[in-house]
Protein backbone atom coordinates (compact mmCIF):
# COMPACT_ATOMS: atom_id res chain seq x y z
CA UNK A 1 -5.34 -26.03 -13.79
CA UNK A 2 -7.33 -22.83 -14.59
CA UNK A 3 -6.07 -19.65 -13.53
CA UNK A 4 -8.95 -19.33 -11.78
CA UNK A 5 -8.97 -22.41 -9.68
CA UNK A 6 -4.72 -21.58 -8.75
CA UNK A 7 -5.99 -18.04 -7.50
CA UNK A 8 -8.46 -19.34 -5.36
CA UNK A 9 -6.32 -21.57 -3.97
CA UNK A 10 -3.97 -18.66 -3.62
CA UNK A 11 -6.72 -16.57 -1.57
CA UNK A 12 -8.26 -19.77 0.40
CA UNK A 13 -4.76 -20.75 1.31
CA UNK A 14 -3.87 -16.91 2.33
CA UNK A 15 -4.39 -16.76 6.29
CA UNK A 16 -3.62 -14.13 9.20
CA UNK A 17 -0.82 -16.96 10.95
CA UNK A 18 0.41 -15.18 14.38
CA UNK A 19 3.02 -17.60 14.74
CA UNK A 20 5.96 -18.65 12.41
CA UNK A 21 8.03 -21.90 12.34
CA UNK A 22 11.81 -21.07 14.11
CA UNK A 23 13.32 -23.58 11.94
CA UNK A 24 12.16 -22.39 8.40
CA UNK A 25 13.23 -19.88 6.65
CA UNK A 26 11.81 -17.79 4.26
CA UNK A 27 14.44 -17.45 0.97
CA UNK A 28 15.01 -13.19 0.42
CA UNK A 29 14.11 -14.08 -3.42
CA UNK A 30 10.83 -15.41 -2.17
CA UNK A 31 10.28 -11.60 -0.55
CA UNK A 32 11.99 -9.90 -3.11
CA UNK A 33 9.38 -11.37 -6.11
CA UNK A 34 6.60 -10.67 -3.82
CA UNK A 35 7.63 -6.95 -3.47
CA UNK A 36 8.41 -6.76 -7.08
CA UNK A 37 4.94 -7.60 -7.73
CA UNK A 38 3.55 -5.62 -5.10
CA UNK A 39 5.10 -2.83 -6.69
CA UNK A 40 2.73 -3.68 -9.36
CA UNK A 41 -0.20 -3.44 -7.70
CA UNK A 42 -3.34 -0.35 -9.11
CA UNK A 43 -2.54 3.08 -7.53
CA UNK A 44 -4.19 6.27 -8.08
CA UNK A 45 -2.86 8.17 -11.12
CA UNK A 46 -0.11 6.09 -11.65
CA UNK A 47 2.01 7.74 -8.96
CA UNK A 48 3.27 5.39 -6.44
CA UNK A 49 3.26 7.18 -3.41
CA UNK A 50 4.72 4.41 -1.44
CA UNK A 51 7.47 2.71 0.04
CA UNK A 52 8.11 -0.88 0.86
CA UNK A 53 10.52 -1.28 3.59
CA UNK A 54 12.03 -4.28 4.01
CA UNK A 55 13.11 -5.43 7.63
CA UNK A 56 15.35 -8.88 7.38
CA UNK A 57 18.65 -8.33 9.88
CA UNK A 58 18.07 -10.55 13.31
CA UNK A 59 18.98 -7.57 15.45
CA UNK A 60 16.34 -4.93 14.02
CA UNK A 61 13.71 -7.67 13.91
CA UNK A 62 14.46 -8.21 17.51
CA UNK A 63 14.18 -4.50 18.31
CA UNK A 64 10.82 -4.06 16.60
CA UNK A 65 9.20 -6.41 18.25
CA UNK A 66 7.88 -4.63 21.58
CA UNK A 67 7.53 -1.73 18.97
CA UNK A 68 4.68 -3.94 17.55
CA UNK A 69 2.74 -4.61 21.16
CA UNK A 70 5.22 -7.33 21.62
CA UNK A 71 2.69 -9.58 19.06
CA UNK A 72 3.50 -13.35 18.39
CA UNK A 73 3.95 -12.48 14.72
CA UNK A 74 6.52 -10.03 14.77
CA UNK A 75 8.76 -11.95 17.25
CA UNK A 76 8.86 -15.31 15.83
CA UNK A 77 9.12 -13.31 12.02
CA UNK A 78 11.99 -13.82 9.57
CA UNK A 79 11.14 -10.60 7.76
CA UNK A 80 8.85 -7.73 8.91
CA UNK A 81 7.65 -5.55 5.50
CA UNK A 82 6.99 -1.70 6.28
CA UNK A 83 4.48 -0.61 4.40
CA UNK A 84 4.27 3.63 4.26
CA UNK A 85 2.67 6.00 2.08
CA UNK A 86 5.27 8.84 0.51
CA UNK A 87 3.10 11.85 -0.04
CA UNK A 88 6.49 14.33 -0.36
CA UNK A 89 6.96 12.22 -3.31
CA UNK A 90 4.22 13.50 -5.20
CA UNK A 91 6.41 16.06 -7.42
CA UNK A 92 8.83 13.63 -8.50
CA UNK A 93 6.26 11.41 -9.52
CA UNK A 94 4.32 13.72 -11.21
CA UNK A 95 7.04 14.67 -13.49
CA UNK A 96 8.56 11.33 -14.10
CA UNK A 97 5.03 10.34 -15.40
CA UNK A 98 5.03 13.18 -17.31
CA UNK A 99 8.14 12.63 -18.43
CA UNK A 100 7.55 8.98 -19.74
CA UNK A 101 4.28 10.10 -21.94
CA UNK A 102 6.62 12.72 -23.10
CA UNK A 103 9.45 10.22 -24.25
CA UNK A 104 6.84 7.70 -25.86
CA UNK A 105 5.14 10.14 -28.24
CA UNK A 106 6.26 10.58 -31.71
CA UNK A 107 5.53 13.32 -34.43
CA UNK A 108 2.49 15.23 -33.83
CA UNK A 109 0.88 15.10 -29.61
CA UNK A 110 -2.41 13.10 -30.31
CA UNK A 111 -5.28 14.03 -28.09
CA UNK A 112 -4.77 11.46 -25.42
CA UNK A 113 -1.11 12.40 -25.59
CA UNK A 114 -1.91 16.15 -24.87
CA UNK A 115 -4.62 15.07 -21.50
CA UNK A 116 -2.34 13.35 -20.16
CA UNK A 117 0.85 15.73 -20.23
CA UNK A 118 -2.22 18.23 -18.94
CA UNK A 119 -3.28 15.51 -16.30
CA UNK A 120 0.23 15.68 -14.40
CA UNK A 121 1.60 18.97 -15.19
CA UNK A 122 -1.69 20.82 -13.88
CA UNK A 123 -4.22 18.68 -11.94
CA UNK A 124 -1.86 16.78 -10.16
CA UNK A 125 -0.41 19.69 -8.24
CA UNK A 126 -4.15 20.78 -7.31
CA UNK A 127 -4.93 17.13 -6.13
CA UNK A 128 -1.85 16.94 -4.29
CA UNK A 129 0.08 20.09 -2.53
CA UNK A 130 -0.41 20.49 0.44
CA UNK A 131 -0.04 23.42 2.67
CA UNK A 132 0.47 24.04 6.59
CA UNK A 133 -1.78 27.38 6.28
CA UNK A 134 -4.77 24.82 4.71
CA UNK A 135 -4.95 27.39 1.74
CA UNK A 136 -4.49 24.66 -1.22
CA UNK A 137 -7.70 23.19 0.79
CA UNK A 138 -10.06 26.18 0.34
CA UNK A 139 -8.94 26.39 -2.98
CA UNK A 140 -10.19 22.30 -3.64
CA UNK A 141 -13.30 23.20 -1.80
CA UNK A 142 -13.90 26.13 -4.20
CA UNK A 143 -13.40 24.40 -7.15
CA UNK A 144 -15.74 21.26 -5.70
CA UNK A 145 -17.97 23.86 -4.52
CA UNK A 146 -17.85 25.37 -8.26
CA UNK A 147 -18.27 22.31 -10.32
CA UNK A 148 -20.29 19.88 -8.60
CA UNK A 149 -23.18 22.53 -8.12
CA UNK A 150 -24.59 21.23 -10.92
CA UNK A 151 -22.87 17.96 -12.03
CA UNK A 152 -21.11 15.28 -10.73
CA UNK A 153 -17.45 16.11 -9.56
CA UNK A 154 -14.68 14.19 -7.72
CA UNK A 155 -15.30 15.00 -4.37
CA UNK A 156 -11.69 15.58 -3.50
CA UNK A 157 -11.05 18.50 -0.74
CA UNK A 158 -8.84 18.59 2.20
CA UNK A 159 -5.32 16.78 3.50
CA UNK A 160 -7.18 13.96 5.06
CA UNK A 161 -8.62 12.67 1.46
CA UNK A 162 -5.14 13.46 -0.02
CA UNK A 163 -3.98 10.60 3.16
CA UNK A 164 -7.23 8.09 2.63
CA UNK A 165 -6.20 8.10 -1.50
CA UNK A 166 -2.82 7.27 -0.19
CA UNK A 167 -3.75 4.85 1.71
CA UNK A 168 -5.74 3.28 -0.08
CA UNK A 169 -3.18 2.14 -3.18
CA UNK A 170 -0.50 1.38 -0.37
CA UNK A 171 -3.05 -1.19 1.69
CA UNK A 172 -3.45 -2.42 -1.96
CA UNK A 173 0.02 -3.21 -2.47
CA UNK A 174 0.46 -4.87 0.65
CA UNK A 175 -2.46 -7.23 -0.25
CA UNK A 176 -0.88 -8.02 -3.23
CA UNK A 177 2.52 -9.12 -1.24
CA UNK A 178 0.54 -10.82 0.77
CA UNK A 179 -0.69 -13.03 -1.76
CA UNK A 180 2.32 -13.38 -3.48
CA UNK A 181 3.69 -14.88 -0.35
CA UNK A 182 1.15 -17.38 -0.46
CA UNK A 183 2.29 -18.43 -3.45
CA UNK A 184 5.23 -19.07 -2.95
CA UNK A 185 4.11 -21.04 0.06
CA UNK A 186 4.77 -19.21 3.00
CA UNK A 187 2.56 -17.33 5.60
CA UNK A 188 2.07 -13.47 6.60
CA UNK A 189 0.25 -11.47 9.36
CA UNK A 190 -0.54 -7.80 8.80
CA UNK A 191 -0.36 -5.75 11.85
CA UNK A 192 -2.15 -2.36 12.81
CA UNK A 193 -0.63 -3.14 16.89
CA UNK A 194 2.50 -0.92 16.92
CA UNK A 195 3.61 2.53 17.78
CA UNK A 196 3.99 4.38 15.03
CA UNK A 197 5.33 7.60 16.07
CA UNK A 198 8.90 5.21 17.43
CA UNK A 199 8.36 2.91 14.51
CA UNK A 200 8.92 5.76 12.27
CA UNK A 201 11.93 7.00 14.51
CA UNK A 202 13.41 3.59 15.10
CA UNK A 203 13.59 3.15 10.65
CA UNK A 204 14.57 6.69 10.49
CA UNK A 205 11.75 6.92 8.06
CA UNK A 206 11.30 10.25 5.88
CA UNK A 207 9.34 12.84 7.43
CA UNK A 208 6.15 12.93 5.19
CA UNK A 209 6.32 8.60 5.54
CA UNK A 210 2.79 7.02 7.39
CA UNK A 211 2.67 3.39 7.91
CA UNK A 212 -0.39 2.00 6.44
CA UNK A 213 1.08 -1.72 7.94
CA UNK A 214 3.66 -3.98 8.95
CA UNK A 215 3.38 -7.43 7.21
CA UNK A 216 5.25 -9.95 9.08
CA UNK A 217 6.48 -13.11 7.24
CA UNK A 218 7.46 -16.38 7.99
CA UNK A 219 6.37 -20.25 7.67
CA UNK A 220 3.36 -20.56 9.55
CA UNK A 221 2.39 -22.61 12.72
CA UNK A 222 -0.84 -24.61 13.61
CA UNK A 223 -0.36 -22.46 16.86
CA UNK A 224 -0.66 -19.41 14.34
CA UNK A 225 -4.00 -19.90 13.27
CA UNK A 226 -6.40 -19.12 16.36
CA UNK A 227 -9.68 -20.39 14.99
CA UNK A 228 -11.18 -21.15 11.83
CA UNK A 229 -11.93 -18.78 9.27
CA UNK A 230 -15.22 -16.98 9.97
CA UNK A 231 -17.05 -14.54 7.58
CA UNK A 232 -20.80 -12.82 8.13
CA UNK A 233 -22.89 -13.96 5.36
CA UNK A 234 -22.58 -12.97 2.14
CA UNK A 235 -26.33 -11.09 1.68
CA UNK A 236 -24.45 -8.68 3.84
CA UNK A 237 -21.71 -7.72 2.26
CA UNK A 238 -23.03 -7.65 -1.01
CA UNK A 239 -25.82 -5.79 -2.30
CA UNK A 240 -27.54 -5.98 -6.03
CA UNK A 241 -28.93 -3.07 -6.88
């Protein structure tokens, strides 16, 4: 089979179930490979500003369920995946990336070599510290201001694009898991119902952590699946210009 044909039947077989068998269970190396290549999945500059937390114990399942709106899929779970984005990570990242293009080079710093020890050591502060006082902010805006007067620049200003970037490459990796699951021929639900402010109190997640989603896992149900799978047509979504 083509490995085209095997990821579509990946992606077709991939569904939102709300309701997982009681009597399967899902094996923890099925979860751990799909986190493994989750952790795989594109993010912005290479810095993987996330963390994957990984809820399995029958007691802390239990107690995140009305933390999740009390939804079918996180009660009848066998695993509940935390998805969060780890801005206060961005330092450490920075310099472990630098670090590695450090480490690989040998003799003389070619070009590319010298951009990208430049790419982490300087821009990557300006992209991503963050102040209380917003000053790091009006200094983005000047330099957007400054540049893209009269060419195209990254549009990249204030705390809430720093979050969105964030965001973005963690919703990626949790798409990824998601699939992974599938192939390994079990079900998942992600969930934007819960309280996050006691979510993030009941993990005793780090204080710069925002959940992007919980996944929940498990063998799905017939019951899970509340209707067939319904998309608008495809002249609009897509547009050839």
């Amino acid at each position: 089979m083509k490995k085209s044909e095997v990821f579509k039947e990946i992606v077709e077989h991939r569904r939102s179930n709300r309701h997982f068998s009681e009597d399967i269970e899902v094996p923890d190396e099925s979860v751990l490979s799909a986190l493994t290549l989750a952790q795989l999945s594109p993010n912005s500059s290479n810095m993987q500003l996330w963390g994957f937390y990984w809820i399995k114990s029958k007691d802390l399942l239990e107690q995140m369920t009305p933390l999740c709106m009390g939804q079918s899929a996180a009660r009848t779970a066998k695993h509940l995946i935390v998805f969060v984005t780890r801005q206060g990570l961005w330092k450490e990242r920075a310099e472990w990336n630098y670090n590695n293009i450090k480490t690989a080079i040998q003799g003389e710093p070619t070009k590319l070599n010298k951009r990208g020890l430049s790419y982490y050591k300087k821009l990557m502060p300006i992209i991503y510290r963050h102040d209380p006082f917003g000053f790091n902010t009006l200094f983005r805006k000047g330099i957007v201001f400054y540049k893209g007067f009269k060419k195209s620049f990254m549009r990249f200003e204030s705390h809430a694009d720093q979050r969105v970037m964030l965001h973005k490459s963690c919703a990626l990796a949790a798409q990824t898991f998601m699939l992974a699951m599938a192939s390994e021929g079990f079900d998942t639900c992600p969930m934007e119902g819960f309280d996050a402010k006691r979510v993030k109190k009941h993990l005793n997640l780090p204080k710069d952590a925002e959940i992007t989603m919980i996944v929940a896992v498990g063998k799905g149900t017939e019951k899970g699946i509340h209707s067939e799978r319904m998309r608008v047509p495809l002249e609009e979504v897509i547009f050839i210009r």
